[in-house]
C-alpha atoms as a PDB file:
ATOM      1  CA  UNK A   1     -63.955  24.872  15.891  1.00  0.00           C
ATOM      2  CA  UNK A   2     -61.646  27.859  15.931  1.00  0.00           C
ATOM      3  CA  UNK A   3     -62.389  31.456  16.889  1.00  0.00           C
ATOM      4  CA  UNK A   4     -61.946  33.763  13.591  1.00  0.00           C
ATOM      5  CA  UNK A   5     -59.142  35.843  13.921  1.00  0.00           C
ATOM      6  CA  UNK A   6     -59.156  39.653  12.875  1.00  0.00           C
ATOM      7  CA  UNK A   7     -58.867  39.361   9.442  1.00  0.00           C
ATOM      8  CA  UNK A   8     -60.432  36.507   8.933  1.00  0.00           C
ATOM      9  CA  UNK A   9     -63.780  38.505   9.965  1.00  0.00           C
ATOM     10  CA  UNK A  10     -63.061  41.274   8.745  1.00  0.00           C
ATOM     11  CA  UNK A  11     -63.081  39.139   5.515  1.00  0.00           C
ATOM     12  CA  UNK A  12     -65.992  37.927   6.256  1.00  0.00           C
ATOM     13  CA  UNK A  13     -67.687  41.169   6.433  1.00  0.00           C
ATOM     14  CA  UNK A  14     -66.123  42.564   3.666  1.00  0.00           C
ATOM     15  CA  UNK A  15     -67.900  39.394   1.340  1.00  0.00           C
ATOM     16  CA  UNK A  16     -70.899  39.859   3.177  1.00  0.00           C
ATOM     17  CA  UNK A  17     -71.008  43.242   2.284  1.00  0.00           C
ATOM     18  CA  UNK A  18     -70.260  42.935  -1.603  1.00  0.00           C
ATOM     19  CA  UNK A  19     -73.209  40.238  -1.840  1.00  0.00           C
ATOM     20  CA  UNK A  20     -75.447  42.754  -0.005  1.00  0.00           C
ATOM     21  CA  UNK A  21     -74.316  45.192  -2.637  1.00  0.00           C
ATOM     22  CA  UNK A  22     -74.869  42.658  -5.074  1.00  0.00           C
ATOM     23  CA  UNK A  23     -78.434  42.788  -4.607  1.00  0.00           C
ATOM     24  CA  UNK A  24     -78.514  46.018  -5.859  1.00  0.00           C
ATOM     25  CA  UNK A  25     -77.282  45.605  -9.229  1.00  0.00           C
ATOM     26  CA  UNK A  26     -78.735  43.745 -11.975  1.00  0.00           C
ATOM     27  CA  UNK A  27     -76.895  41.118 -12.992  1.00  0.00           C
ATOM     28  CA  UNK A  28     -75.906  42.247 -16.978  1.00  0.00           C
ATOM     29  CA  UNK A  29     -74.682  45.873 -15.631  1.00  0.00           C
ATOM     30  CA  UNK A  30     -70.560  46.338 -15.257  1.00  0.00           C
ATOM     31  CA  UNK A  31     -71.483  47.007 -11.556  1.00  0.00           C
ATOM     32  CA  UNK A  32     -71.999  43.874 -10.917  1.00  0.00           C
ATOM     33  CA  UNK A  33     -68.774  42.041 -12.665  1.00  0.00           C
ATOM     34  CA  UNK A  34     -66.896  44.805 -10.888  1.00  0.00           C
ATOM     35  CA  UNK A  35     -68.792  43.435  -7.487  1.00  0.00           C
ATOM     36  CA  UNK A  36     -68.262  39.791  -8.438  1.00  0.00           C
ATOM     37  CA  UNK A  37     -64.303  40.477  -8.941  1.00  0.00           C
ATOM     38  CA  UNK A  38     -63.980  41.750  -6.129  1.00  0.00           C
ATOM     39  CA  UNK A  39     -65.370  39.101  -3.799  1.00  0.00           C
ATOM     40  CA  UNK A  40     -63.511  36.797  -5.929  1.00  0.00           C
ATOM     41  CA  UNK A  41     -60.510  38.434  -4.405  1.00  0.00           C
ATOM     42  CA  UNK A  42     -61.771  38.580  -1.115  1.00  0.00           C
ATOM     43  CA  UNK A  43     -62.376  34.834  -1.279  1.00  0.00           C
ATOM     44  CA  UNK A  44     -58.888  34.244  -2.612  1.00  0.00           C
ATOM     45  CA  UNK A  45     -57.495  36.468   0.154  1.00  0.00           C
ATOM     46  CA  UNK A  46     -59.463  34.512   2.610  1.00  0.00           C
ATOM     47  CA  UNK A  47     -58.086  31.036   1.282  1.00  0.00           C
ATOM     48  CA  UNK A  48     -54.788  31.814   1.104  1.00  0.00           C
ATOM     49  CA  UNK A  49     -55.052  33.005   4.744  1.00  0.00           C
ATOM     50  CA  UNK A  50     -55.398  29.246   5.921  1.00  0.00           C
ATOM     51  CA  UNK A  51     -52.206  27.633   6.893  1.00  0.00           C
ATOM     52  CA  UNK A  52     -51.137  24.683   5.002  1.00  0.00           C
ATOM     53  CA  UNK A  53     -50.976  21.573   6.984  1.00  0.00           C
ATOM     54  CA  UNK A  54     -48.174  19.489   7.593  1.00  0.00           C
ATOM     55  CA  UNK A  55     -47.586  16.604   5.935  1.00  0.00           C
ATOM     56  CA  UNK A  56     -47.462  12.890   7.123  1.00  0.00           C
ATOM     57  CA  UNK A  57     -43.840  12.548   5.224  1.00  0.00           C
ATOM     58  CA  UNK A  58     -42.147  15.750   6.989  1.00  0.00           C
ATOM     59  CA  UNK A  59     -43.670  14.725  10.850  1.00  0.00           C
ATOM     60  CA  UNK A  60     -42.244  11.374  10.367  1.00  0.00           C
ATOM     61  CA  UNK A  61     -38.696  13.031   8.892  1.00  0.00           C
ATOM     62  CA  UNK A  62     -39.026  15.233  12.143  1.00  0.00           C
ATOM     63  CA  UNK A  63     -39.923  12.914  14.464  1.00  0.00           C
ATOM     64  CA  UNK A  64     -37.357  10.470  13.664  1.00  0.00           C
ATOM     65  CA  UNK A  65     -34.463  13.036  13.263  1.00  0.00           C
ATOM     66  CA  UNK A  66     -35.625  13.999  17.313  1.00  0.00           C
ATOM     67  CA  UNK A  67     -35.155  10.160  17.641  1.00  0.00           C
ATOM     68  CA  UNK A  68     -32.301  10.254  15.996  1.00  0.00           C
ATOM     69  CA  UNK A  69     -30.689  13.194  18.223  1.00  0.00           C
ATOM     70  CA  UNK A  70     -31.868  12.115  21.375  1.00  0.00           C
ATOM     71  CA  UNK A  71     -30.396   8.509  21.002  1.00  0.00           C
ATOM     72  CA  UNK A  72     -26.615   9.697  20.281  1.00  0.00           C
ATOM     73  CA  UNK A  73     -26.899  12.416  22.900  1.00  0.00           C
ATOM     74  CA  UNK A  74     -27.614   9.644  24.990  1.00  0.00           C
ATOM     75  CA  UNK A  75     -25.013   7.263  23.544  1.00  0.00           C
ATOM     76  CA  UNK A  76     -22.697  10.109  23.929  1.00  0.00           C
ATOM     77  CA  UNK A  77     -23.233  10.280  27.821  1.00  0.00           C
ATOM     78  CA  UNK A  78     -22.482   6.891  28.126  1.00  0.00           C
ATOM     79  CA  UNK A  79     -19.602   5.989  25.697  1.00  0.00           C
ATOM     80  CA  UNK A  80     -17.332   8.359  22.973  1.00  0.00           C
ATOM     81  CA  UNK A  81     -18.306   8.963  19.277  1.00  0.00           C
ATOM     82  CA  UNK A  82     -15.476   9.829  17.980  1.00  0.00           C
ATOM     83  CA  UNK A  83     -16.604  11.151  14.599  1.00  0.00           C
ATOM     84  CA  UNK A  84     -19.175  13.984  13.978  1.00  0.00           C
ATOM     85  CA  UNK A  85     -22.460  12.223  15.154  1.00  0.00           C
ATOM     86  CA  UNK A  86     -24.359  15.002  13.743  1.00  0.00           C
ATOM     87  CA  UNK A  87     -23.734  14.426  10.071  1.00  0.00           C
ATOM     88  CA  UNK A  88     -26.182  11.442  10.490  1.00  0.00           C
ATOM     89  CA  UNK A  89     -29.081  13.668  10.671  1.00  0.00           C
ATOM     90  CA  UNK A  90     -31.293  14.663   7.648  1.00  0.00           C
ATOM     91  CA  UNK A  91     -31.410  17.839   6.367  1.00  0.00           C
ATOM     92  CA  UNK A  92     -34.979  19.261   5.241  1.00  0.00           C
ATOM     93  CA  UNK A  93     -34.871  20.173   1.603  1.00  0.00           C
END
């Protein structure tokens, strides 16, 4: 898919290393909650990393404000608007 970036592996390594460390704990000693937490963290750091993708609602607001734009420009060329043809388009909220 896509090459990790920086931080992403760097992430990465950082988990890897905690479960590595994890081995070396038992598993009712406060080492190993302190271990746990942290690649909790790590794995919320690593999530929140991902960018959010865009919705089917806002491409189709996009796309048809582009429509929308490119059709009066074109209008405009060919004949006068006389009033402000830009109030027609949406504005994102």
């Amino acid at each position: 898919m896509f090459a990790k970036g920086p931080i992403e592996a760097k992430l990465d390594e950082e988990i890897l290393s905690a479960l590595e460390e994890l081995k070396s704990h038992e598993t009712t000693s406060d080492e190993y909650a302190v271990v746990v937490d942290r690649m909790s963290k790590l794995h919320k750091l690593k999530v929140e990393e991902r960018p959010k993708p865009i919705s089917r609602d806002t491409a189709v607001v996009v796309a048809a404000n582009i429509f929308g734009i490119l059709w009066l420009t074109r209008y405009e060329r060919e004949n006068v608007i006389s009033t402000k043809a830009l109030g027609f388009i949406l504005k994102p909220r």
